[in-house]
C-alpha atoms as a PDB file:
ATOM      1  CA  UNK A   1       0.000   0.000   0.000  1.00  0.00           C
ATOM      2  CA  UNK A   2       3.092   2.361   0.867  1.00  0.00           C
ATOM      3  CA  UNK A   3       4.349   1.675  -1.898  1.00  0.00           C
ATOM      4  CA  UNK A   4       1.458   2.459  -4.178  1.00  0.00           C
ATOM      5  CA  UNK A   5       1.217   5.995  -2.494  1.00  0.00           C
ATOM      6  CA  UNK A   6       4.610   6.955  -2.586  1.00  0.00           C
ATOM      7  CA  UNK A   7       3.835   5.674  -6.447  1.00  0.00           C
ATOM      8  CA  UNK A   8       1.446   8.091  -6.696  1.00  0.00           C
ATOM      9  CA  UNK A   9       3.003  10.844  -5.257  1.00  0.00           C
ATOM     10  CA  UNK A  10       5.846  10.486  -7.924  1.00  0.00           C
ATOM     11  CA  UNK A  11       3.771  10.250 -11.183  1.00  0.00           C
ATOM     12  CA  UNK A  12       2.348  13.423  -9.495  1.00  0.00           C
ATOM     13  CA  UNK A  13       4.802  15.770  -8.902  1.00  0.00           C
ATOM     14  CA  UNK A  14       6.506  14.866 -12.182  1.00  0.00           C
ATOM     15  CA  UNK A  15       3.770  15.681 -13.951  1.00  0.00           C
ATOM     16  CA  UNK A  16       4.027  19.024 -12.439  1.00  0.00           C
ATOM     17  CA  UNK A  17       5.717  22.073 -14.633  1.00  0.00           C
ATOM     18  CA  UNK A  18       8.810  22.872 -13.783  1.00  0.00           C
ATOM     19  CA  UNK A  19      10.695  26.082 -13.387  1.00  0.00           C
ATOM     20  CA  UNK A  20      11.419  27.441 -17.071  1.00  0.00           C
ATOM     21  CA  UNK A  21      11.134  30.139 -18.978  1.00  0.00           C
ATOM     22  CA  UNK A  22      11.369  31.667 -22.238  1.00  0.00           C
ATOM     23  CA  UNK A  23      12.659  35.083 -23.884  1.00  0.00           C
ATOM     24  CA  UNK A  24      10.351  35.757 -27.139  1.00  0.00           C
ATOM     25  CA  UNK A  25      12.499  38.407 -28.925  1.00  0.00           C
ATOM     26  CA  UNK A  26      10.446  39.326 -31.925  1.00  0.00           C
ATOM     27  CA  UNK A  27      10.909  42.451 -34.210  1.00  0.00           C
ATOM     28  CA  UNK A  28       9.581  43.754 -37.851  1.00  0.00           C
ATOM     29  CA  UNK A  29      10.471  47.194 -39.657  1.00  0.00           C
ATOM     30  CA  UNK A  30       8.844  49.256 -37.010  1.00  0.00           C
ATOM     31  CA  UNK A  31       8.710  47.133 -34.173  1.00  0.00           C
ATOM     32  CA  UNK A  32      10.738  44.990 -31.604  1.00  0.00           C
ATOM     33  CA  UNK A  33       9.090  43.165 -28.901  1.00  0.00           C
ATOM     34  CA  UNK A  34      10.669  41.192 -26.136  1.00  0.00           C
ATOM     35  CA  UNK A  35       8.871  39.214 -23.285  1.00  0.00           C
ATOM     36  CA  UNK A  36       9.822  36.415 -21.030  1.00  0.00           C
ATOM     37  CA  UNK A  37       7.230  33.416 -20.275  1.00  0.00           C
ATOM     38  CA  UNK A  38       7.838  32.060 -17.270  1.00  0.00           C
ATOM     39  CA  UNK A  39       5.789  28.428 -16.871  1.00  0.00           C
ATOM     40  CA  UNK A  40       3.630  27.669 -13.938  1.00  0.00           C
ATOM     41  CA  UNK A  41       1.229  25.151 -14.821  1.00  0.00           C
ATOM     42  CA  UNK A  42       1.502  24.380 -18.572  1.00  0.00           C
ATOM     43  CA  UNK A  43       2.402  20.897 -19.359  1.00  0.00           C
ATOM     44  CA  UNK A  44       6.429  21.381 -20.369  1.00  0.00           C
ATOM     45  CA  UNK A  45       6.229  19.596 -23.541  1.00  0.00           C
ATOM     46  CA  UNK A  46       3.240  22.106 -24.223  1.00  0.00           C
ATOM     47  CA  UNK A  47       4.918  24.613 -22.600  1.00  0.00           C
ATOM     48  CA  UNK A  48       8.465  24.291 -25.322  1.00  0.00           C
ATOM     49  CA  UNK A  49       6.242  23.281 -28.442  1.00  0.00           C
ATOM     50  CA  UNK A  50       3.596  25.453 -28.409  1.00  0.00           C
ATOM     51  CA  UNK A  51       3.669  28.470 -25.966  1.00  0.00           C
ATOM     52  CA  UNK A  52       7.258  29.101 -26.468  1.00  0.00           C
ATOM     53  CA  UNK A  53       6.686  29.104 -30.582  1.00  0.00           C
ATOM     54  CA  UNK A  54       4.922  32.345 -32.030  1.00  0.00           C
ATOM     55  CA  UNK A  55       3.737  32.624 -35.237  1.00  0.00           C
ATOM     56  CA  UNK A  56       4.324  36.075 -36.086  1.00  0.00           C
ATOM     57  CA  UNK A  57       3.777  36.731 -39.926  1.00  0.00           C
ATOM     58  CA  UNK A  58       6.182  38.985 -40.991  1.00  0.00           C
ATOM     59  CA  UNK A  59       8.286  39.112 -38.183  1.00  0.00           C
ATOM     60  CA  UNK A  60      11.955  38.236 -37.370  1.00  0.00           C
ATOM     61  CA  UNK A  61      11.038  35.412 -33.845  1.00  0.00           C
ATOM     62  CA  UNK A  62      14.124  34.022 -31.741  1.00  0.00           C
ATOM     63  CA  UNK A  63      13.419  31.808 -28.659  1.00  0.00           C
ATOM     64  CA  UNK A  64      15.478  30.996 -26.201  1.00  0.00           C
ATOM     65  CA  UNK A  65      14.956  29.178 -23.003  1.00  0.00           C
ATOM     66  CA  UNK A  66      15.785  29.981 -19.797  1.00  0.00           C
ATOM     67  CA  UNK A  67      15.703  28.622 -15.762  1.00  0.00           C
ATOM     68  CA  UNK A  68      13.979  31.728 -14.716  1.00  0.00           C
ATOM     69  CA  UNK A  69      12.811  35.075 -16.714  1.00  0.00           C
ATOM     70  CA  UNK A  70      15.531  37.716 -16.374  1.00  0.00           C
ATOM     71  CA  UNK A  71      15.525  41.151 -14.119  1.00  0.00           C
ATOM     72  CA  UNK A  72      15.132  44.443 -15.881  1.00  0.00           C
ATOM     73  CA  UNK A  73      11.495  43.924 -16.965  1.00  0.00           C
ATOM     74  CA  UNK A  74       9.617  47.419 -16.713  1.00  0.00           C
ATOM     75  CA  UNK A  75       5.947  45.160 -15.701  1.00  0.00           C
ATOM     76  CA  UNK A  76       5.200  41.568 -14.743  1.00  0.00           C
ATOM     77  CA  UNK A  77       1.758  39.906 -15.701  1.00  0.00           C
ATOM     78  CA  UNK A  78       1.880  37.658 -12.358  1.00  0.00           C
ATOM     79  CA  UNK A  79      -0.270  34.244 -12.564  1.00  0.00           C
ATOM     80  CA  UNK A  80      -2.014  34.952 -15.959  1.00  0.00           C
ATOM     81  CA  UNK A  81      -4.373  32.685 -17.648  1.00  0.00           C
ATOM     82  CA  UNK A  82      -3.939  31.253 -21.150  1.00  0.00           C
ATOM     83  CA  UNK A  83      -7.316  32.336 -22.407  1.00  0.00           C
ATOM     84  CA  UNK A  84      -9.598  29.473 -22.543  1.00  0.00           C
ATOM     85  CA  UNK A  85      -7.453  27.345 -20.581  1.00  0.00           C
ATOM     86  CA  UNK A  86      -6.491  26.135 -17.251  1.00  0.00           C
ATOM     87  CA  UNK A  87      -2.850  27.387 -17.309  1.00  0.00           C
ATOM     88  CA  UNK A  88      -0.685  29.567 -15.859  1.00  0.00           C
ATOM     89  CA  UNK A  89       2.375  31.441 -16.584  1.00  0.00           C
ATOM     90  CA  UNK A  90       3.896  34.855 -15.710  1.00  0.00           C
ATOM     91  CA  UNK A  91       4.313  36.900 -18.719  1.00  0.00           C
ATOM     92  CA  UNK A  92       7.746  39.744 -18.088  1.00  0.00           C
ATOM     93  CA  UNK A  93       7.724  42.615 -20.516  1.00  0.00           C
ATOM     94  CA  UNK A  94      11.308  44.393 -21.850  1.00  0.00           C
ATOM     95  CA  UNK A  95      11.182  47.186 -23.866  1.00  0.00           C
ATOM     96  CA  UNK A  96       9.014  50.622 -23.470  1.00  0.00           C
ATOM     97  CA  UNK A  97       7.764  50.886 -20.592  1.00  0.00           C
ATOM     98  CA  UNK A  98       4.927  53.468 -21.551  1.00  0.00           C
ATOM     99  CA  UNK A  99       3.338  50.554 -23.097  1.00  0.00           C
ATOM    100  CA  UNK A 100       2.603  49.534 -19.448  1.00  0.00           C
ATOM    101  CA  UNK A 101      -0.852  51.790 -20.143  1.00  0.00           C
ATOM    102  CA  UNK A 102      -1.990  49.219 -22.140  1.00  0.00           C
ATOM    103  CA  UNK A 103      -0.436  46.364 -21.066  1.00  0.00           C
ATOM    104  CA  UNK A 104      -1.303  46.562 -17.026  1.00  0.00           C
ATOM    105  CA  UNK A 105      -5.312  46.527 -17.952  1.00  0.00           C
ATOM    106  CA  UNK A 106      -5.266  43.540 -20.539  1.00  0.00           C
ATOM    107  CA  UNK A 107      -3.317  41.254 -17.761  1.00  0.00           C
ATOM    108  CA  UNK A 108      -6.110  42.391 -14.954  1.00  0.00           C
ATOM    109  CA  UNK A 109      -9.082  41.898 -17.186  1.00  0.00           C
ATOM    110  CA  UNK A 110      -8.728  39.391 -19.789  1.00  0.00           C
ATOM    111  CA  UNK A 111      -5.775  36.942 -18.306  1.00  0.00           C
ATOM    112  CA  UNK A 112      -7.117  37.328 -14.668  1.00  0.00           C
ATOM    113  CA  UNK A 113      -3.401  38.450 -13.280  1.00  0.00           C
ATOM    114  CA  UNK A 114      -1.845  40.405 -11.464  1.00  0.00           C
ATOM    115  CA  UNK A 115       0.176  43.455 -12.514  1.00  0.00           C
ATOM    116  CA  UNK A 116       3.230  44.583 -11.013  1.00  0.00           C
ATOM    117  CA  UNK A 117       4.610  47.115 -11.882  1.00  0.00           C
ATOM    118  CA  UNK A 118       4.866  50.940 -12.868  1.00  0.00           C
ATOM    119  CA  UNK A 119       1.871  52.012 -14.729  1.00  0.00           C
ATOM    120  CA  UNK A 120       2.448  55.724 -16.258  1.00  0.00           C
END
Protein backbone atom coordinates (compact mmCIF):
# COMPACT_ATOMS: atom_id res chain seq x y z
CA UNK A 1 0.00 0.00 0.00
CA UNK A 2 3.09 2.36 0.87
CA UNK A 3 4.35 1.67 -1.90
CA UNK A 4 1.46 2.46 -4.18
CA UNK A 5 1.22 6.00 -2.49
CA UNK A 6 4.61 6.95 -2.59
CA UNK A 7 3.83 5.67 -6.45
CA UNK A 8 1.45 8.09 -6.70
CA UNK A 9 3.00 10.84 -5.26
CA UNK A 10 5.85 10.49 -7.92
CA UNK A 11 3.77 10.25 -11.18
CA UNK A 12 2.35 13.42 -9.50
CA UNK A 13 4.80 15.77 -8.90
CA UNK A 14 6.51 14.87 -12.18
CA UNK A 15 3.77 15.68 -13.95
CA UNK A 16 4.03 19.02 -12.44
CA UNK A 17 5.72 22.07 -14.63
CA UNK A 18 8.81 22.87 -13.78
CA UNK A 19 10.70 26.08 -13.39
CA UNK A 20 11.42 27.44 -17.07
CA UNK A 21 11.13 30.14 -18.98
CA UNK A 22 11.37 31.67 -22.24
CA UNK A 23 12.66 35.08 -23.88
CA UNK A 24 10.35 35.76 -27.14
CA UNK A 25 12.50 38.41 -28.93
CA UNK A 26 10.45 39.33 -31.92
CA UNK A 27 10.91 42.45 -34.21
CA UNK A 28 9.58 43.75 -37.85
CA UNK A 29 10.47 47.19 -39.66
CA UNK A 30 8.84 49.26 -37.01
CA UNK A 31 8.71 47.13 -34.17
CA UNK A 32 10.74 44.99 -31.60
CA UNK A 33 9.09 43.17 -28.90
CA UNK A 34 10.67 41.19 -26.14
CA UNK A 35 8.87 39.21 -23.28
CA UNK A 36 9.82 36.41 -21.03
CA UNK A 37 7.23 33.42 -20.28
CA UNK A 38 7.84 32.06 -17.27
CA UNK A 39 5.79 28.43 -16.87
CA UNK A 40 3.63 27.67 -13.94
CA UNK A 41 1.23 25.15 -14.82
CA UNK A 42 1.50 24.38 -18.57
CA UNK A 43 2.40 20.90 -19.36
CA UNK A 44 6.43 21.38 -20.37
CA UNK A 45 6.23 19.60 -23.54
CA UNK A 46 3.24 22.11 -24.22
CA UNK A 47 4.92 24.61 -22.60
CA UNK A 48 8.47 24.29 -25.32
CA UNK A 49 6.24 23.28 -28.44
CA UNK A 50 3.60 25.45 -28.41
CA UNK A 51 3.67 28.47 -25.97
CA UNK A 52 7.26 29.10 -26.47
CA UNK A 53 6.69 29.10 -30.58
CA UNK A 54 4.92 32.35 -32.03
CA UNK A 55 3.74 32.62 -35.24
CA UNK A 56 4.32 36.07 -36.09
CA UNK A 57 3.78 36.73 -39.93
CA UNK A 58 6.18 38.99 -40.99
CA UNK A 59 8.29 39.11 -38.18
CA UNK A 60 11.96 38.24 -37.37
CA UNK A 61 11.04 35.41 -33.84
CA UNK A 62 14.12 34.02 -31.74
CA UNK A 63 13.42 31.81 -28.66
CA UNK A 64 15.48 31.00 -26.20
CA UNK A 65 14.96 29.18 -23.00
CA UNK A 66 15.78 29.98 -19.80
CA UNK A 67 15.70 28.62 -15.76
CA UNK A 68 13.98 31.73 -14.72
CA UNK A 69 12.81 35.07 -16.71
CA UNK A 70 15.53 37.72 -16.37
CA UNK A 71 15.53 41.15 -14.12
CA UNK A 72 15.13 44.44 -15.88
CA UNK A 73 11.50 43.92 -16.97
CA UNK A 74 9.62 47.42 -16.71
CA UNK A 75 5.95 45.16 -15.70
CA UNK A 76 5.20 41.57 -14.74
CA UNK A 77 1.76 39.91 -15.70
CA UNK A 78 1.88 37.66 -12.36
CA UNK A 79 -0.27 34.24 -12.56
CA UNK A 80 -2.01 34.95 -15.96
CA UNK A 81 -4.37 32.68 -17.65
CA UNK A 82 -3.94 31.25 -21.15
CA UNK A 83 -7.32 32.34 -22.41
CA UNK A 84 -9.60 29.47 -22.54
CA UNK A 85 -7.45 27.35 -20.58
CA UNK A 86 -6.49 26.14 -17.25
CA UNK A 87 -2.85 27.39 -17.31
CA UNK A 88 -0.69 29.57 -15.86
CA UNK A 89 2.38 31.44 -16.58
CA UNK A 90 3.90 34.86 -15.71
CA UNK A 91 4.31 36.90 -18.72
CA UNK A 92 7.75 39.74 -18.09
CA UNK A 93 7.72 42.62 -20.52
CA UNK A 94 11.31 44.39 -21.85
CA UNK A 95 11.18 47.19 -23.87
CA UNK A 96 9.01 50.62 -23.47
CA UNK A 97 7.76 50.89 -20.59
CA UNK A 98 4.93 53.47 -21.55
CA UNK A 99 3.34 50.55 -23.10
CA UNK A 100 2.60 49.53 -19.45
CA UNK A 101 -0.85 51.79 -20.14
CA UNK A 102 -1.99 49.22 -22.14
CA UNK A 103 -0.44 46.36 -21.07
CA UNK A 104 -1.30 46.56 -17.03
CA UNK A 105 -5.31 46.53 -17.95
CA UNK A 106 -5.27 43.54 -20.54
CA UNK A 107 -3.32 41.25 -17.76
CA UNK A 108 -6.11 42.39 -14.95
CA UNK A 109 -9.08 41.90 -17.19
CA UNK A 110 -8.73 39.39 -19.79
CA UNK A 111 -5.77 36.94 -18.31
CA UNK A 112 -7.12 37.33 -14.67
CA UNK A 113 -3.40 38.45 -13.28
CA UNK A 114 -1.84 40.40 -11.46
CA UNK A 115 0.18 43.45 -12.51
CA UNK A 116 3.23 44.58 -11.01
CA UNK A 117 4.61 47.12 -11.88
CA UNK A 118 4.87 50.94 -12.87
CA UNK A 119 1.87 52.01 -14.73
CA UNK A 120 2.45 55.72 -16.26
Amino acid sequence: MLRSVCLFVGLAVAGQALAEGCIVHSQDDRIEVKVCQENRTIPAELFRSGFCQPDLKGQEVEVRFVEQCPEGAFGVCRDAQVSNMPYRQDIHYYGVASDARFLAPACEQNSAGEWEGEVP
